[in-house]
PDB file of N, CA and C in Angstrom:
ATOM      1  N   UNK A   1      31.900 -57.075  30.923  1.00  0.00           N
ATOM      2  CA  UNK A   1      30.761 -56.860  31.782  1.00  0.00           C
ATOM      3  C   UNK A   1      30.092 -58.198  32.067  1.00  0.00           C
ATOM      4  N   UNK A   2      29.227 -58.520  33.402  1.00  0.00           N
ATOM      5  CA  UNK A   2      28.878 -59.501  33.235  1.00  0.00           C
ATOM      6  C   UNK A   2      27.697 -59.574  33.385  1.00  0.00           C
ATOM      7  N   UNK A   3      27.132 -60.571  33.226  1.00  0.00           N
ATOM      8  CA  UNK A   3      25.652 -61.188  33.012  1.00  0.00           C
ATOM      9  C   UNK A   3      25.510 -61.970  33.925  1.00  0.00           C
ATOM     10  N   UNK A   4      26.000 -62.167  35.182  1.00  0.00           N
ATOM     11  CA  UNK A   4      25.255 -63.340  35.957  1.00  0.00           C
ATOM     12  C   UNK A   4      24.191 -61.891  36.675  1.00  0.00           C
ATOM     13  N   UNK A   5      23.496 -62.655  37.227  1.00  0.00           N
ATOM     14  CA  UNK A   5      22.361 -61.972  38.195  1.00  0.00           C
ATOM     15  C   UNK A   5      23.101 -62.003  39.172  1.00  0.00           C
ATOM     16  N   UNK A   6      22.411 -60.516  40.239  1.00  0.00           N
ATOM     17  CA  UNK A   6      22.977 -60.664  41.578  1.00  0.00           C
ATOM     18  C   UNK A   6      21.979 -61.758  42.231  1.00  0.00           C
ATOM     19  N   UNK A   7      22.528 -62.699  43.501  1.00  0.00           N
ATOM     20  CA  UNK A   7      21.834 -63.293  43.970  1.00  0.00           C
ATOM     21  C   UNK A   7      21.014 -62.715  45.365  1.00  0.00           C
ATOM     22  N   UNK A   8      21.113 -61.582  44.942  1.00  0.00           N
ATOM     23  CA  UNK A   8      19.870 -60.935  46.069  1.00  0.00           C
ATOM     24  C   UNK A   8      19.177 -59.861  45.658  1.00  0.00           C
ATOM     25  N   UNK A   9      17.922 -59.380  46.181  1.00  0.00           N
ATOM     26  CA  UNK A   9      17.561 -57.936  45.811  1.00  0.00           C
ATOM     27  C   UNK A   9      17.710 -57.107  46.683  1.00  0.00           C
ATOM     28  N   UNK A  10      17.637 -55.915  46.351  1.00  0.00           N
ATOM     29  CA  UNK A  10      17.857 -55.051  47.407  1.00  0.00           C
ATOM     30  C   UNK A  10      16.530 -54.800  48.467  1.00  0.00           C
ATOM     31  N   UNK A  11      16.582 -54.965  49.364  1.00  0.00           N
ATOM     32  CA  UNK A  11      14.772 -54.779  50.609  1.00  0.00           C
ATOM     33  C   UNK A  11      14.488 -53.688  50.743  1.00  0.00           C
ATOM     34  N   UNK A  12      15.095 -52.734  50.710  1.00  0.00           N
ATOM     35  CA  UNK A  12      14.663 -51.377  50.422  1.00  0.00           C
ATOM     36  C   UNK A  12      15.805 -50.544  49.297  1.00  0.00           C
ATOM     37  N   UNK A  13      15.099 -49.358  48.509  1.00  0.00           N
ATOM     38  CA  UNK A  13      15.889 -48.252  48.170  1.00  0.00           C
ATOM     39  C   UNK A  13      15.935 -47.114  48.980  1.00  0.00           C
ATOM     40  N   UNK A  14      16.855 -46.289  48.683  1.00  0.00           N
ATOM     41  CA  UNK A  14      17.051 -45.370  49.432  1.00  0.00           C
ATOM     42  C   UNK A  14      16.534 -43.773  49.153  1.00  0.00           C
ATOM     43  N   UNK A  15      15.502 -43.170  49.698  1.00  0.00           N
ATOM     44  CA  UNK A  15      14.466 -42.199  49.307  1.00  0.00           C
ATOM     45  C   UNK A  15      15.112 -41.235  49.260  1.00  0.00           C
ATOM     46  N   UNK A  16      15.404 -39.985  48.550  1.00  0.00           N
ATOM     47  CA  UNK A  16      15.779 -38.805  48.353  1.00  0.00           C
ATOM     48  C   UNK A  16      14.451 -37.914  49.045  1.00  0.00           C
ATOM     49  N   UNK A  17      14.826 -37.470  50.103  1.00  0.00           N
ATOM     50  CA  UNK A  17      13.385 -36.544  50.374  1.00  0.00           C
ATOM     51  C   UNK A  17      13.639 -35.206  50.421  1.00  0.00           C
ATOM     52  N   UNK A  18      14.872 -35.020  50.128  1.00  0.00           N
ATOM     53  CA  UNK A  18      15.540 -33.465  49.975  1.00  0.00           C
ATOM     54  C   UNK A  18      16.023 -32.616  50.834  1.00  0.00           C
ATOM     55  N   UNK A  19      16.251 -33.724  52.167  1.00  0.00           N
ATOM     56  CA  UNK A  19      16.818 -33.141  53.170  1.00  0.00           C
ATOM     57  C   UNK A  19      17.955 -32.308  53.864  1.00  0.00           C
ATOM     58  N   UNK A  20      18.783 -31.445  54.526  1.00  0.00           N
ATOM     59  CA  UNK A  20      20.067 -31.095  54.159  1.00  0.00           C
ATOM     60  C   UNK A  20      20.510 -31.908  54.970  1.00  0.00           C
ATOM     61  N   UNK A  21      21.999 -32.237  54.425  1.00  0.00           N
ATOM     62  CA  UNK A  21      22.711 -33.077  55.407  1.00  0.00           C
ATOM     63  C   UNK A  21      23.243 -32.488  56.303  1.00  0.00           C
ATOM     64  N   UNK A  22      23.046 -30.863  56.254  1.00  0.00           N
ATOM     65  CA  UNK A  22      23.405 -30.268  58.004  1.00  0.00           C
ATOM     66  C   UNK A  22      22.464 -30.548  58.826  1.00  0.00           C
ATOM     67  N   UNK A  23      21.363 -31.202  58.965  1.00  0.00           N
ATOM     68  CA  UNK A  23      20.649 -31.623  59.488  1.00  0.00           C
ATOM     69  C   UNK A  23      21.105 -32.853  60.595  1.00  0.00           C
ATOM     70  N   UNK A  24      22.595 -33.645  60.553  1.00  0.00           N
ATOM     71  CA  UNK A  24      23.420 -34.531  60.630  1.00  0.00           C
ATOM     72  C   UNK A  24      24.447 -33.713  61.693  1.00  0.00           C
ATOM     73  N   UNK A  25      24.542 -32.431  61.198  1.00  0.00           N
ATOM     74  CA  UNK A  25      26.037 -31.972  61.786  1.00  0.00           C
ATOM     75  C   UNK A  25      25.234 -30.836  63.302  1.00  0.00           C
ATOM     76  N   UNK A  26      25.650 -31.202  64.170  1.00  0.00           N
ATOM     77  CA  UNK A  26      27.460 -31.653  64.573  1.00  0.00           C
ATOM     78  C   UNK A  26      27.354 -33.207  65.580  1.00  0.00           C
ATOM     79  N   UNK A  27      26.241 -33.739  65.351  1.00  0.00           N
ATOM     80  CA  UNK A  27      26.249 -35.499  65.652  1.00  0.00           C
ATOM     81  C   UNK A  27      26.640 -35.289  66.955  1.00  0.00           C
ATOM     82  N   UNK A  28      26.195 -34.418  67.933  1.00  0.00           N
ATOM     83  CA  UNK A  28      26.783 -34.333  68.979  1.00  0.00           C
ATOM     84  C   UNK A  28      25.963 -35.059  69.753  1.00  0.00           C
ATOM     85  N   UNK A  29      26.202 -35.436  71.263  1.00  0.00           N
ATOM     86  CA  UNK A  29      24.585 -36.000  72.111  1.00  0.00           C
ATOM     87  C   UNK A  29      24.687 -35.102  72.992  1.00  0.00           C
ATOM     88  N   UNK A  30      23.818 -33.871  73.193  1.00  0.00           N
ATOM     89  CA  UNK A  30      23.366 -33.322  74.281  1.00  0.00           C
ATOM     90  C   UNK A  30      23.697 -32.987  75.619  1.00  0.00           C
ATOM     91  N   UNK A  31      24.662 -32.082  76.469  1.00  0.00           N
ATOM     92  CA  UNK A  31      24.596 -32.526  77.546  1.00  0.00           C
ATOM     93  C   UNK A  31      23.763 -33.117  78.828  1.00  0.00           C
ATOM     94  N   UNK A  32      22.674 -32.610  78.232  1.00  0.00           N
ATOM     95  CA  UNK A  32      21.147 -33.008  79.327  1.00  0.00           C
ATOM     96  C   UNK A  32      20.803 -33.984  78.507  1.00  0.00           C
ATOM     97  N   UNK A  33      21.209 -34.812  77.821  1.00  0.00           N
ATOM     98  CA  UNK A  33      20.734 -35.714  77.196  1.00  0.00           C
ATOM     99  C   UNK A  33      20.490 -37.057  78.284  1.00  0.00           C
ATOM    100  N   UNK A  34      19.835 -37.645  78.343  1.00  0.00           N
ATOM    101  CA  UNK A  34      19.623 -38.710  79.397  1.00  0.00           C
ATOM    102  C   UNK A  34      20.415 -40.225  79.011  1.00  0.00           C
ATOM    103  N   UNK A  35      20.124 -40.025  78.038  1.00  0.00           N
ATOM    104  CA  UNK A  35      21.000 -40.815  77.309  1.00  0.00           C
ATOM    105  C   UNK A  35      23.010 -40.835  77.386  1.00  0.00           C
ATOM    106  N   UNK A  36      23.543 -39.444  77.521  1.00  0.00           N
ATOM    107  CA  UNK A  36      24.662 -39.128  77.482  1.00  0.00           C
ATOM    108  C   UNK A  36      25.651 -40.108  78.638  1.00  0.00           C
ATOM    109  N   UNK A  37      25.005 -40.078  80.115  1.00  0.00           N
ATOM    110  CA  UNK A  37      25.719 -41.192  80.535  1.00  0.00           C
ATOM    111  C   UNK A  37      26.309 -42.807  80.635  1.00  0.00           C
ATOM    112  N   UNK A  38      25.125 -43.127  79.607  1.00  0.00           N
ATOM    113  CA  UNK A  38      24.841 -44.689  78.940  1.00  0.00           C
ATOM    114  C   UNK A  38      26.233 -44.856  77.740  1.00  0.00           C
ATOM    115  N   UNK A  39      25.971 -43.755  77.205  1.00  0.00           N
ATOM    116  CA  UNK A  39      26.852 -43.661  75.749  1.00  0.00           C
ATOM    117  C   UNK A  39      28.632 -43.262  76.266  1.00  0.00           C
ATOM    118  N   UNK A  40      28.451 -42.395  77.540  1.00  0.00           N
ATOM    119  CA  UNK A  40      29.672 -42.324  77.642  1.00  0.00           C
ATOM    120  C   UNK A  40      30.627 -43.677  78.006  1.00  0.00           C
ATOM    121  N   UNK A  41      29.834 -44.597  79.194  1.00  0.00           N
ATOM    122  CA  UNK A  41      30.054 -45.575  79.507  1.00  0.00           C
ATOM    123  C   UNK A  41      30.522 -46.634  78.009  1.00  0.00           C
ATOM    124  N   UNK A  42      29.559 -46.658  77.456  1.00  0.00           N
ATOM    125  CA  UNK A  42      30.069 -47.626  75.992  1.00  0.00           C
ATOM    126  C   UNK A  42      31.331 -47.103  75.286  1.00  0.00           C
ATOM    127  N   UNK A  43      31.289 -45.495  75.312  1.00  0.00           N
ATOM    128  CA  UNK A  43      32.611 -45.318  74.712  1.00  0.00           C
ATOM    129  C   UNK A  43      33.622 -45.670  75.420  1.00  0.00           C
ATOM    130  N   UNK A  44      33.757 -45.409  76.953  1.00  0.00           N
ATOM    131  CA  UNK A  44      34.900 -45.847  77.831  1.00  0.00           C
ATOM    132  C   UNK A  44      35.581 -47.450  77.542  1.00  0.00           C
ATOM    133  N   UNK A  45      34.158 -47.726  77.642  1.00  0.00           N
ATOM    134  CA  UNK A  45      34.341 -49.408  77.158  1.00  0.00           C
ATOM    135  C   UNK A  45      34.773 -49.605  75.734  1.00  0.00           C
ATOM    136  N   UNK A  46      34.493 -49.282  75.142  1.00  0.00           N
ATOM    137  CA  UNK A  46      34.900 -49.406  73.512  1.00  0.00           C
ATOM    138  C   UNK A  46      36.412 -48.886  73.620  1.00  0.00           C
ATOM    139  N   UNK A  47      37.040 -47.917  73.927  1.00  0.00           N
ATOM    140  CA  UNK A  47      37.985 -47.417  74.315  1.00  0.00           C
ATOM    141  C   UNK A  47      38.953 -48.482  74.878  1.00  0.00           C
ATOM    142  N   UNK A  48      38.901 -48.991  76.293  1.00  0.00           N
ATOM    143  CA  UNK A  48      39.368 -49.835  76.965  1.00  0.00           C
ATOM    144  C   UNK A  48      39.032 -50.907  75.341  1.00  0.00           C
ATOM    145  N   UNK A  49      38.553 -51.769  75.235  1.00  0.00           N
ATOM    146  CA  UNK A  49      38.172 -53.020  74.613  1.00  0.00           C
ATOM    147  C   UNK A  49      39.661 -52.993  73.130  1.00  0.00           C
ATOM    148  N   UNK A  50      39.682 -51.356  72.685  1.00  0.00           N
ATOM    149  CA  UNK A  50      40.469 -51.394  71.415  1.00  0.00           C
ATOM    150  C   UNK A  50      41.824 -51.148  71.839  1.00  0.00           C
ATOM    151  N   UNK A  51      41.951 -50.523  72.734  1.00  0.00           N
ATOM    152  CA  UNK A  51      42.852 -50.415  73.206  1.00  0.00           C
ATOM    153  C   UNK A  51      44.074 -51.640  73.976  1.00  0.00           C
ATOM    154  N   UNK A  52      42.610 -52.809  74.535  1.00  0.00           N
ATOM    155  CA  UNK A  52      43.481 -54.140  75.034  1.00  0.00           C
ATOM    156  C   UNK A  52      43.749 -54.935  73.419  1.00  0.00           C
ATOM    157  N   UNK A  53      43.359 -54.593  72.121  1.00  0.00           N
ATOM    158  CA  UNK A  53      43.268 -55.445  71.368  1.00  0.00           C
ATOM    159  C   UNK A  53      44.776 -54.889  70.927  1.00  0.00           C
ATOM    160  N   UNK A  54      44.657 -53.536  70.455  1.00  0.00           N
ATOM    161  CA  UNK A  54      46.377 -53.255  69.845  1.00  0.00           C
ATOM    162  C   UNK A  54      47.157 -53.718  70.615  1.00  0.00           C
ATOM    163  N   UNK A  55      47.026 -53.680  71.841  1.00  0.00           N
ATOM    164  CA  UNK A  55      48.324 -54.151  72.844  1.00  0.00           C
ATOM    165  C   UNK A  55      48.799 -55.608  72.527  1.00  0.00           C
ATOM    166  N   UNK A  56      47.563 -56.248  72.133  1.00  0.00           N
ATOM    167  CA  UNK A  56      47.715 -57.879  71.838  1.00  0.00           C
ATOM    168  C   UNK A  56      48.479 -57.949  70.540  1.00  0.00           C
ATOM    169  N   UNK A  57      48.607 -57.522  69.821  1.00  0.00           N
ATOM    170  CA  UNK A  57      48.682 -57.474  68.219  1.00  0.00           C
ATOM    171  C   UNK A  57      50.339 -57.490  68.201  1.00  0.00           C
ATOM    172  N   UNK A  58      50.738 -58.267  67.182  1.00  0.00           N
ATOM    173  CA  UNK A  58      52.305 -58.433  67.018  1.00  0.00           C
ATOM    174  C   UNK A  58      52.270 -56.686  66.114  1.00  0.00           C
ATOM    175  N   UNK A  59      53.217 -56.092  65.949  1.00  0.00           N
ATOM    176  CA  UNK A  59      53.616 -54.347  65.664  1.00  0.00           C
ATOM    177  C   UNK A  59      53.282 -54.846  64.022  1.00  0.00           C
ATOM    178  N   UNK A  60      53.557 -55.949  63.198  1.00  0.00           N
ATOM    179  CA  UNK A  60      53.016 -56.043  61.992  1.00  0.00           C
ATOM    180  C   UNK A  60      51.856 -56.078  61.529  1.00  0.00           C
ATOM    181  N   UNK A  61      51.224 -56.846  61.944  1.00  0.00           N
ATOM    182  CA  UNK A  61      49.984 -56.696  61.921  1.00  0.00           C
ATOM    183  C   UNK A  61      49.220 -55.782  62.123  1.00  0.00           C
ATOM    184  N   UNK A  62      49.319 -54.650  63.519  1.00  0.00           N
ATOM    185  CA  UNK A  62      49.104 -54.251  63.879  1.00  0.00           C
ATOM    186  C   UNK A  62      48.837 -52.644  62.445  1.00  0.00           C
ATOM    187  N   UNK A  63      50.275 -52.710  62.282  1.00  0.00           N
ATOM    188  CA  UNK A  63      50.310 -52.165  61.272  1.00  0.00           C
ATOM    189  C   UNK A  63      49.368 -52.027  60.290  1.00  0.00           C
ATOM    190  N   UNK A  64      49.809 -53.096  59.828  1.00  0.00           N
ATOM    191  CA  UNK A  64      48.965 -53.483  58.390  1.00  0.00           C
ATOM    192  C   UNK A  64      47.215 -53.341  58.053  1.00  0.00           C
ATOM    193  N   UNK A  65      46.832 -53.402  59.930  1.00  0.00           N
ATOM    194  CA  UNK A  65      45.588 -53.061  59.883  1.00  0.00           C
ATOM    195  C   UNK A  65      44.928 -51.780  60.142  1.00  0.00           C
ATOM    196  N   UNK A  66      46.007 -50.742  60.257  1.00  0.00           N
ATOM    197  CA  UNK A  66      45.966 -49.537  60.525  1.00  0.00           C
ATOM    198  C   UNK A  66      45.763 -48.619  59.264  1.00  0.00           C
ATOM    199  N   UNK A  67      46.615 -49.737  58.080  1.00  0.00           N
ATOM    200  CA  UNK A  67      46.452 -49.113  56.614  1.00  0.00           C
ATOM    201  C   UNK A  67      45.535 -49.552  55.788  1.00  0.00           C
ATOM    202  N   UNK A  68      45.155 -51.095  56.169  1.00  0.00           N
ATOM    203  CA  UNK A  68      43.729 -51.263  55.501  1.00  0.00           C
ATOM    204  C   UNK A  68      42.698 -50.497  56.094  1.00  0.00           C
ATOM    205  N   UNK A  69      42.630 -50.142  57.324  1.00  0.00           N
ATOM    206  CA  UNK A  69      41.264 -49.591  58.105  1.00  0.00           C
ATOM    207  C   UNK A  69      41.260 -47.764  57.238  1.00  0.00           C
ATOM    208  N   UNK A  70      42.054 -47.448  57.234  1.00  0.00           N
ATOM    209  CA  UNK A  70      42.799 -46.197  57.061  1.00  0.00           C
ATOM    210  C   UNK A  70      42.194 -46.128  55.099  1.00  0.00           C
ATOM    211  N   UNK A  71      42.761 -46.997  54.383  1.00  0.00           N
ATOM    212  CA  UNK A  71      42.285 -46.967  52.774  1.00  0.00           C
ATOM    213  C   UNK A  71      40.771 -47.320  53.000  1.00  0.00           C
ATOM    214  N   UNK A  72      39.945 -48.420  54.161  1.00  0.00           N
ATOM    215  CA  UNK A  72      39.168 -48.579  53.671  1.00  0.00           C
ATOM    216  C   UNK A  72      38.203 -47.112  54.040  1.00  0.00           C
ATOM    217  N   UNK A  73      38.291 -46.233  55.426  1.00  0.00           N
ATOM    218  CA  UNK A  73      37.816 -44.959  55.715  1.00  0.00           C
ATOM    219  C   UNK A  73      37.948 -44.258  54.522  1.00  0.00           C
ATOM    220  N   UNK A  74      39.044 -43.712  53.995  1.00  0.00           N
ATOM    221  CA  UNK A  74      39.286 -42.842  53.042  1.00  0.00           C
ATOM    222  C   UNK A  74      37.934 -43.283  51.782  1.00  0.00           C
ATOM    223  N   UNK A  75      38.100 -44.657  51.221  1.00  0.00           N
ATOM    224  CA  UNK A  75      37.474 -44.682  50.301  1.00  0.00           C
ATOM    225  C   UNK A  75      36.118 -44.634  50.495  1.00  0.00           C
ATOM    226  N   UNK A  76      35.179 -44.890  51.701  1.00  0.00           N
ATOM    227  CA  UNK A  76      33.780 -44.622  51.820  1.00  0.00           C
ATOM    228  C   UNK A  76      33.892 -43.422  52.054  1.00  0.00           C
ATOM    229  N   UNK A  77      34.940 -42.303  52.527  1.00  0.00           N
ATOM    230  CA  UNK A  77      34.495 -41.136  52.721  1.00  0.00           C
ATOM    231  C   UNK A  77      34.143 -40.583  51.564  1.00  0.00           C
ATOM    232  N   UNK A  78      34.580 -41.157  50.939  1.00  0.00           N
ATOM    233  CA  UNK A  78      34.679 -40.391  48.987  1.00  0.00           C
ATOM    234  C   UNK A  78      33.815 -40.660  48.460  1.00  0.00           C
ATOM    235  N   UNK A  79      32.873 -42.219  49.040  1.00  0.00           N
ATOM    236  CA  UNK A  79      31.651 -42.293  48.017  1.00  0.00           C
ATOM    237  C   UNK A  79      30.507 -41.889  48.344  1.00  0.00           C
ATOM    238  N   UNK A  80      30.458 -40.738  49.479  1.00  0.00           N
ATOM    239  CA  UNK A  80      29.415 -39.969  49.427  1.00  0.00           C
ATOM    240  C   UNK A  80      29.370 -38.180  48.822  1.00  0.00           C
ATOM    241  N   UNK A  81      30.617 -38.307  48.126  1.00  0.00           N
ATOM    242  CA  UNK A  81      30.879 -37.053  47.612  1.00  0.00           C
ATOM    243  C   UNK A  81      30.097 -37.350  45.928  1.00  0.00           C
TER     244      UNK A  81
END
């Protein structure tokens, strides 16, 4: 175990106020949402943007980052269980 100090503190903790986390689900945005055409646009773009990046990518790499992205999803999904 170790003994150095972390070299930061944390700026906030995180409050338990007893909320349900269906409160979260189903993360949808609204169809009358005013907002909804702004967001669709960013996804199109985000879309296009990841999409020109795999194309760039030698098939190894490409790979390889499909399985780190992939272990690193899996494992934050787990640390909210």
């Amino acid at each position: 175990m170790s003994t150095k100090e972390p070299d930061m503190e944390a700026d906030n903790i995180a409050e338990d106020r007893g909320e349900s986390i269906g409160m979260m689900e189903p993360l949808l945005v609204s169809g009358t949402s005013r907002f909804r055409p702004e967001l669709a646009d960013l996804a199109l773009e985000l879309t296009a943007t990841s999409t020109a990046l795999r194309k760039s990518l030698p098939e190894g790499i490409a790979r390889a980052l499909s399985d780190l992205v992939r272990s690193m999803n899996c494992y934050y999904s787990q640390r909210g269980l």
